[in-house]
C-alpha atoms as a PDB file:
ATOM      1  CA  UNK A   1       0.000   0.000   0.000  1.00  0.00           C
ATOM      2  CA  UNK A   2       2.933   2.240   0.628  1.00  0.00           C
ATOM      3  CA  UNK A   3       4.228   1.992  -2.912  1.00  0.00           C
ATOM      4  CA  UNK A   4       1.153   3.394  -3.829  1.00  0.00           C
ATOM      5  CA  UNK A   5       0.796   6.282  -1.952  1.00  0.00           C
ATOM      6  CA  UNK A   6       4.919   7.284  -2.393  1.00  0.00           C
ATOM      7  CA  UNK A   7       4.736   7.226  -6.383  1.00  0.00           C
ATOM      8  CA  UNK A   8       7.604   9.382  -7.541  1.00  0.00           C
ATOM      9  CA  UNK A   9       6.707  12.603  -9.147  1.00  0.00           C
ATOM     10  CA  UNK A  10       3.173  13.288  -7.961  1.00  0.00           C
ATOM     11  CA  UNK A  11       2.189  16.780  -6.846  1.00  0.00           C
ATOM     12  CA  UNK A  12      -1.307  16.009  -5.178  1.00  0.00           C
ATOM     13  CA  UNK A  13      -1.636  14.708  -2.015  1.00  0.00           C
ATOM     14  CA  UNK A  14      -2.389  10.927  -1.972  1.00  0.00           C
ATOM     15  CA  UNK A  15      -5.269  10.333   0.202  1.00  0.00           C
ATOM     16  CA  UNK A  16      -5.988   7.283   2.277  1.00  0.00           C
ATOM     17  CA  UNK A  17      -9.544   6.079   3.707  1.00  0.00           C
ATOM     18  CA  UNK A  18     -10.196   6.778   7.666  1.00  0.00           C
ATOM     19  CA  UNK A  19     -13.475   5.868   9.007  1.00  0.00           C
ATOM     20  CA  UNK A  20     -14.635   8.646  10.379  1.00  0.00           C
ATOM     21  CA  UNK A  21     -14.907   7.335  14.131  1.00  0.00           C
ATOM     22  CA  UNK A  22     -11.577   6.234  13.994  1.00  0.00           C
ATOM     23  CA  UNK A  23      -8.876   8.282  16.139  1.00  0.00           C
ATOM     24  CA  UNK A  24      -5.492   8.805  14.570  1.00  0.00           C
ATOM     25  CA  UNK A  25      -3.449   8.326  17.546  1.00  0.00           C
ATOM     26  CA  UNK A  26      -0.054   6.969  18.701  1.00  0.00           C
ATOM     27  CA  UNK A  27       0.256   3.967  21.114  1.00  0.00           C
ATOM     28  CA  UNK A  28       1.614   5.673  23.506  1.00  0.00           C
ATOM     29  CA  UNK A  29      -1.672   8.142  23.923  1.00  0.00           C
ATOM     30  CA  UNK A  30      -4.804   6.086  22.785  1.00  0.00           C
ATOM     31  CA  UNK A  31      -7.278   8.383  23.463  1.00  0.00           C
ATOM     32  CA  UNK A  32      -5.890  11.631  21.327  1.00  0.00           C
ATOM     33  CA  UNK A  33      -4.347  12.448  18.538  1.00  0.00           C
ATOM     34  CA  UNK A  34      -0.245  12.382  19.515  1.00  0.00           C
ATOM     35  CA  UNK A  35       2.990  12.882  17.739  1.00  0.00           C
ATOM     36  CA  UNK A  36       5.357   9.870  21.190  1.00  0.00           C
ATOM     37  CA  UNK A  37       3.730  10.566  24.066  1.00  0.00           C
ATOM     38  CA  UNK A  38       2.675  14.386  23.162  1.00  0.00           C
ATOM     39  CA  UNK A  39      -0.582  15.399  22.310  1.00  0.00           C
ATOM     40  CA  UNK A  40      -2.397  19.120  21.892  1.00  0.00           C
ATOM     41  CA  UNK A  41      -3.817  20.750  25.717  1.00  0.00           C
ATOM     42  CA  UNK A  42      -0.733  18.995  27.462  1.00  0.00           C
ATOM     43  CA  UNK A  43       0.377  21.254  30.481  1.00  0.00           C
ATOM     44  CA  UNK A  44       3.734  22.322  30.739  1.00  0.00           C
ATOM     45  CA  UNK A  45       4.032  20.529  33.845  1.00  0.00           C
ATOM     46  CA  UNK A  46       3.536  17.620  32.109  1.00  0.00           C
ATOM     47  CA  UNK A  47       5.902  18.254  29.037  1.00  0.00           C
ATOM     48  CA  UNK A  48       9.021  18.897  30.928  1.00  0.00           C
ATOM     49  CA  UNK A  49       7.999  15.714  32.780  1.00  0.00           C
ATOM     50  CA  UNK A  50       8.831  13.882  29.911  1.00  0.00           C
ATOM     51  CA  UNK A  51      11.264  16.179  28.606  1.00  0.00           C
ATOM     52  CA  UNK A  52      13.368  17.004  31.174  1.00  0.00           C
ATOM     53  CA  UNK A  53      14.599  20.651  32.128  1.00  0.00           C
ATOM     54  CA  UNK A  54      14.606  23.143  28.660  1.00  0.00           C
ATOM     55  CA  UNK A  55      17.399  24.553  27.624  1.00  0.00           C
ATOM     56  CA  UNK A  56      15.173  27.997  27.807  1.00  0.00           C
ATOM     57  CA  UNK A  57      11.999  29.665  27.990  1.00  0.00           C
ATOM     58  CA  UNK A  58      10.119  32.427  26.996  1.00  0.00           C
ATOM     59  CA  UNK A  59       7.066  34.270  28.005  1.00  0.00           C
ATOM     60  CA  UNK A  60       5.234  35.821  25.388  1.00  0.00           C
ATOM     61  CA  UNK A  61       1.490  37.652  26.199  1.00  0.00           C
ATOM     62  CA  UNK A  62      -0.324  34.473  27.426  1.00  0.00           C
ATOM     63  CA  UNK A  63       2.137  31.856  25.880  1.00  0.00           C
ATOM     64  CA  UNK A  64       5.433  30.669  27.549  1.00  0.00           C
ATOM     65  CA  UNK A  65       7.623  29.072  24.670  1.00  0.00           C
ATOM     66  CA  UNK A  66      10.053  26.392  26.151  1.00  0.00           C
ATOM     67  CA  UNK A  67      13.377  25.303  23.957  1.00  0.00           C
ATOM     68  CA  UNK A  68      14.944  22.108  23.720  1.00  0.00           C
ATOM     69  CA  UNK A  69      18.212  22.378  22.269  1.00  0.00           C
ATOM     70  CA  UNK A  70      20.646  19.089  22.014  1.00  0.00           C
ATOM     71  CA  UNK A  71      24.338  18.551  21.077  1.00  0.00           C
ATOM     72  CA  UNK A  72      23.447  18.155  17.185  1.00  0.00           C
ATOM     73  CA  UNK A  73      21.087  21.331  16.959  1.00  0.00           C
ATOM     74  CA  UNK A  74      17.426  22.314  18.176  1.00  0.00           C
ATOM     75  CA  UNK A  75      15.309  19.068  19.494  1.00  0.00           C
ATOM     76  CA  UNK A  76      12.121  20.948  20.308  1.00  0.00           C
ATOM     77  CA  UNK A  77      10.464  23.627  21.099  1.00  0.00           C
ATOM     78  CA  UNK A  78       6.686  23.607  22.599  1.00  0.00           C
ATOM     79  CA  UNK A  79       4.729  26.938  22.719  1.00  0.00           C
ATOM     80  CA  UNK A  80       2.304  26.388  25.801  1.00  0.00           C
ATOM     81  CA  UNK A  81      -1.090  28.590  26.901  1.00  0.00           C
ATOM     82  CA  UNK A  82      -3.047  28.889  29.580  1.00  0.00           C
ATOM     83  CA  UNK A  83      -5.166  25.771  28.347  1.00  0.00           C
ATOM     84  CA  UNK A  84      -2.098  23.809  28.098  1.00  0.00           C
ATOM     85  CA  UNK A  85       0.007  22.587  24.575  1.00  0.00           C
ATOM     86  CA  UNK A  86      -0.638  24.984  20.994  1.00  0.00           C
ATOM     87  CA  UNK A  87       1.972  23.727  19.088  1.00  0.00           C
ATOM     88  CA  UNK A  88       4.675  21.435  19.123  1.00  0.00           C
ATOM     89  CA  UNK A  89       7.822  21.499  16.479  1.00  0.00           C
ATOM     90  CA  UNK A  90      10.256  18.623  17.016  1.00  0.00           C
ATOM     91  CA  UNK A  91      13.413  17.911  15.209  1.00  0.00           C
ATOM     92  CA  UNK A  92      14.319  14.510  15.265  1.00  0.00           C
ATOM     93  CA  UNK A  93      17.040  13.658  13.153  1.00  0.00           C
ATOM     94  CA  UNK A  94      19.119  15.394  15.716  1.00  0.00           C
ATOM     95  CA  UNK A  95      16.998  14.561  18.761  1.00  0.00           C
ATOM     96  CA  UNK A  96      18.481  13.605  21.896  1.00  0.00           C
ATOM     97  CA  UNK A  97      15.725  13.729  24.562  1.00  0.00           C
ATOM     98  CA  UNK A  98      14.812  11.334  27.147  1.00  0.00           C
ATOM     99  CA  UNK A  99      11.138  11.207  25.283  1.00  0.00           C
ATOM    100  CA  UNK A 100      10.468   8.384  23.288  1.00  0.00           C
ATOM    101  CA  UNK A 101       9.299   9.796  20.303  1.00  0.00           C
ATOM    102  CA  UNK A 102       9.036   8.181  16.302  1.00  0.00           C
ATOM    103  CA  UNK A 103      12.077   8.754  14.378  1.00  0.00           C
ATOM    104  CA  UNK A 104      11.678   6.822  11.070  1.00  0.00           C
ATOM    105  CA  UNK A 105       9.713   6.525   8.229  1.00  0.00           C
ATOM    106  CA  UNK A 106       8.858   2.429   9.343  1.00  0.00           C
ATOM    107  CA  UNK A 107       7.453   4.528  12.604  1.00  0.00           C
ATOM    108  CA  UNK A 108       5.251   6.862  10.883  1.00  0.00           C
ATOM    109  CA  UNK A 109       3.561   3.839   8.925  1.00  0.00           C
ATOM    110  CA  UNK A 110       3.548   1.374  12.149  1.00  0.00           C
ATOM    111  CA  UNK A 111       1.735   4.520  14.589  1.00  0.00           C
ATOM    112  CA  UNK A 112      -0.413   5.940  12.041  1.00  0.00           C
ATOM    113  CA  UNK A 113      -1.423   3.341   9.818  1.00  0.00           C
ATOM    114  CA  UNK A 114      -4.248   4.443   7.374  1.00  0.00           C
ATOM    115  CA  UNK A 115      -4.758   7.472   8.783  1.00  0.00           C
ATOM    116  CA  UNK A 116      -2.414  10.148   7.060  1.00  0.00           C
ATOM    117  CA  UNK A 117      -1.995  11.491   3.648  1.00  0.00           C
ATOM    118  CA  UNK A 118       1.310  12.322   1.943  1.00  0.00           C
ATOM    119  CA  UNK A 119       2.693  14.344  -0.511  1.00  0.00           C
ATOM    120  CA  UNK A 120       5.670  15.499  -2.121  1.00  0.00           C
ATOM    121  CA  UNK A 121       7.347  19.140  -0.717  1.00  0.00           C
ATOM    122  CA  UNK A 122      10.355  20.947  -1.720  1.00  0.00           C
ATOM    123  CA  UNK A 123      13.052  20.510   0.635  1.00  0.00           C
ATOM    124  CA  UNK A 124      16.559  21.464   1.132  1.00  0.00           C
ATOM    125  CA  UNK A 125      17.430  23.625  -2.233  1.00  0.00           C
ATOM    126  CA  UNK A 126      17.293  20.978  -5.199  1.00  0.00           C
ATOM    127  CA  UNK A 127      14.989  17.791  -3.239  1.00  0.00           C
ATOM    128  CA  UNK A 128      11.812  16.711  -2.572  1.00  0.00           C
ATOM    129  CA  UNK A 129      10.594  15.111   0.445  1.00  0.00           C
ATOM    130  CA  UNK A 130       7.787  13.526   1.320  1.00  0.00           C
ATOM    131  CA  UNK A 131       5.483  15.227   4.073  1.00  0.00           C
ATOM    132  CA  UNK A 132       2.436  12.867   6.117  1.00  0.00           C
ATOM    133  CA  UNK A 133      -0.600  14.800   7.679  1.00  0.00           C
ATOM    134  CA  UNK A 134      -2.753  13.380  10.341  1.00  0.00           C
ATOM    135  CA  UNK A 135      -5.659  15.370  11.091  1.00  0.00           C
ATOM    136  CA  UNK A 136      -8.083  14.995  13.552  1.00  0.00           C
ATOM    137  CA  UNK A 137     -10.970  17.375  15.456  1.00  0.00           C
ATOM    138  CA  UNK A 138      -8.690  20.364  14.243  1.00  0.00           C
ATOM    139  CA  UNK A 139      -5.529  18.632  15.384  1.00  0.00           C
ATOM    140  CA  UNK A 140      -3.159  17.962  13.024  1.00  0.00           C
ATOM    141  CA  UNK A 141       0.208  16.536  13.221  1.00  0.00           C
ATOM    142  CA  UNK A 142       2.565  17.637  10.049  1.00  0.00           C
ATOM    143  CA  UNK A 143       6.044  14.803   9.487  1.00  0.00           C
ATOM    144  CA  UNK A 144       8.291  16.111   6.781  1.00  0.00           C
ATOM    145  CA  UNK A 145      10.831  13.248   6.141  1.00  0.00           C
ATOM    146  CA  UNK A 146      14.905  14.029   4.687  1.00  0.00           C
ATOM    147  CA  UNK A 147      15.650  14.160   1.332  1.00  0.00           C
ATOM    148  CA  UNK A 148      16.701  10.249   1.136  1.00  0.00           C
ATOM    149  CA  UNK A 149      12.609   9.169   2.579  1.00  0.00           C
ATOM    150  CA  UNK A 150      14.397   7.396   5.536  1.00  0.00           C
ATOM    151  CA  UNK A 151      14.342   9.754   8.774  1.00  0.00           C
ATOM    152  CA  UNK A 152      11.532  11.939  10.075  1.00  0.00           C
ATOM    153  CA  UNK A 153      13.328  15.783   9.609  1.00  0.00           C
ATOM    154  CA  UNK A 154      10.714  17.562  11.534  1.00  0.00           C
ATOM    155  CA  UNK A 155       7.315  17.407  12.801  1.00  0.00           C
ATOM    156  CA  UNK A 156       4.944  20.309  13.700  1.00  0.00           C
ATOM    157  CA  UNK A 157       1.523  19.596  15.790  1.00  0.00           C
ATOM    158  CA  UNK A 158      -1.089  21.631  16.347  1.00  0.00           C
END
C-alpha cells in the first residue's frame, strides 16, 4: 500500500480512507491524537515531565515558549497557553531527549497506519521530500521526512 501512496513525481496529495470514528493516535496516547507521548492541551508541567529541564523559555502575552536544544542542533520547542500545549515542532534527526518519540519513516507507517496522507514538498534547495498529515478534530500533526525518505526531519503539531 505504501508503494502506492509514495509514487515518484506526484504533486497532489495521496489520500488514504479513515473511518470517520476512527482516532489517529499513537500507542503511547490512545485516546488523542499524539505525535510519542505528546498530544495538543498537554500542560507544561507535564511536558518537561517527559522532557526534562529546557534549555530555555520564553514568556510571550499568554504563551510561555520552552526550547529544547541538544548537542546536534534544536530538538524541540513547545509553545504552551493557559489551556495547556498549541503547538509542538520537534526535530528529530538530531533529537536527543529522554522522550520516546518516532524517528523513522517504518514509525510513521507502524503509529499511524491508514490514517495520514502524503505528498511530495520541496526541501533542502534541489529535493523533494515527502510530508504525512494526520488530522483529527482540528488537530493535526505535520512529518516532513529528509531528502533520502528514511528519517523523520521535523514534525509540527497543532
Amino acid at each position: 500500500m505504501m508503494s502506492l501512496l509514495l509514487i515518484g513525481g506526484c504533486s497532489k496529495p495521496s489520500e488514504t480512507i479513515i473511518k470517520e470514528d476512527t482516532p489517529a493516535v499513537s500507542p503511547n496516547n490512545p485516546s488523542s491524537i499524539a505525535f510519542g507521548p505528546f498530544s495538543i492541551k498537554m500542560s507544561k508541567e507535564e511536558i518537561i515531565s517527559r522532557m526534562g529541564k529546557p534549555t530555555s523559555e520564553e514568556e510571550k502575552d499568554d504563551l510561555t515558549e520552552i526550547f529544547y536544544m541538544g548537542e546536534k542542533g534544536p530538538n524541540a520547542t513547545f509553545l504552551v497557553g493557559k489551556n495547556g500545549l498549541v503547538k509542538a515542532t520537534w526535530y528529530p534527526s538530531v533529537y536527543d531527549g529522554k522522550a520516546a518519540i518516532p524517528k523513522t519513516k517504518e514509525d510513521i507507517e507502524k503509529n499511524y497506519t491508514g490514517k495520514y496522507t502524503t505528498e511530495k514538498v520541496d526541501c533542502y534547495k534541489t529535493a523533494t521530500c515527502t510530508n504525512y498529515m494526520v488530522k483529527q478534530d482540528g488537530t493535526k500533526i505535520e512529518i516532513t521526512l529528509d531528502w533520502e525518505d528514511k528519517i523523520i526531519d521535523r514534525v509540527i503539531l497543532e
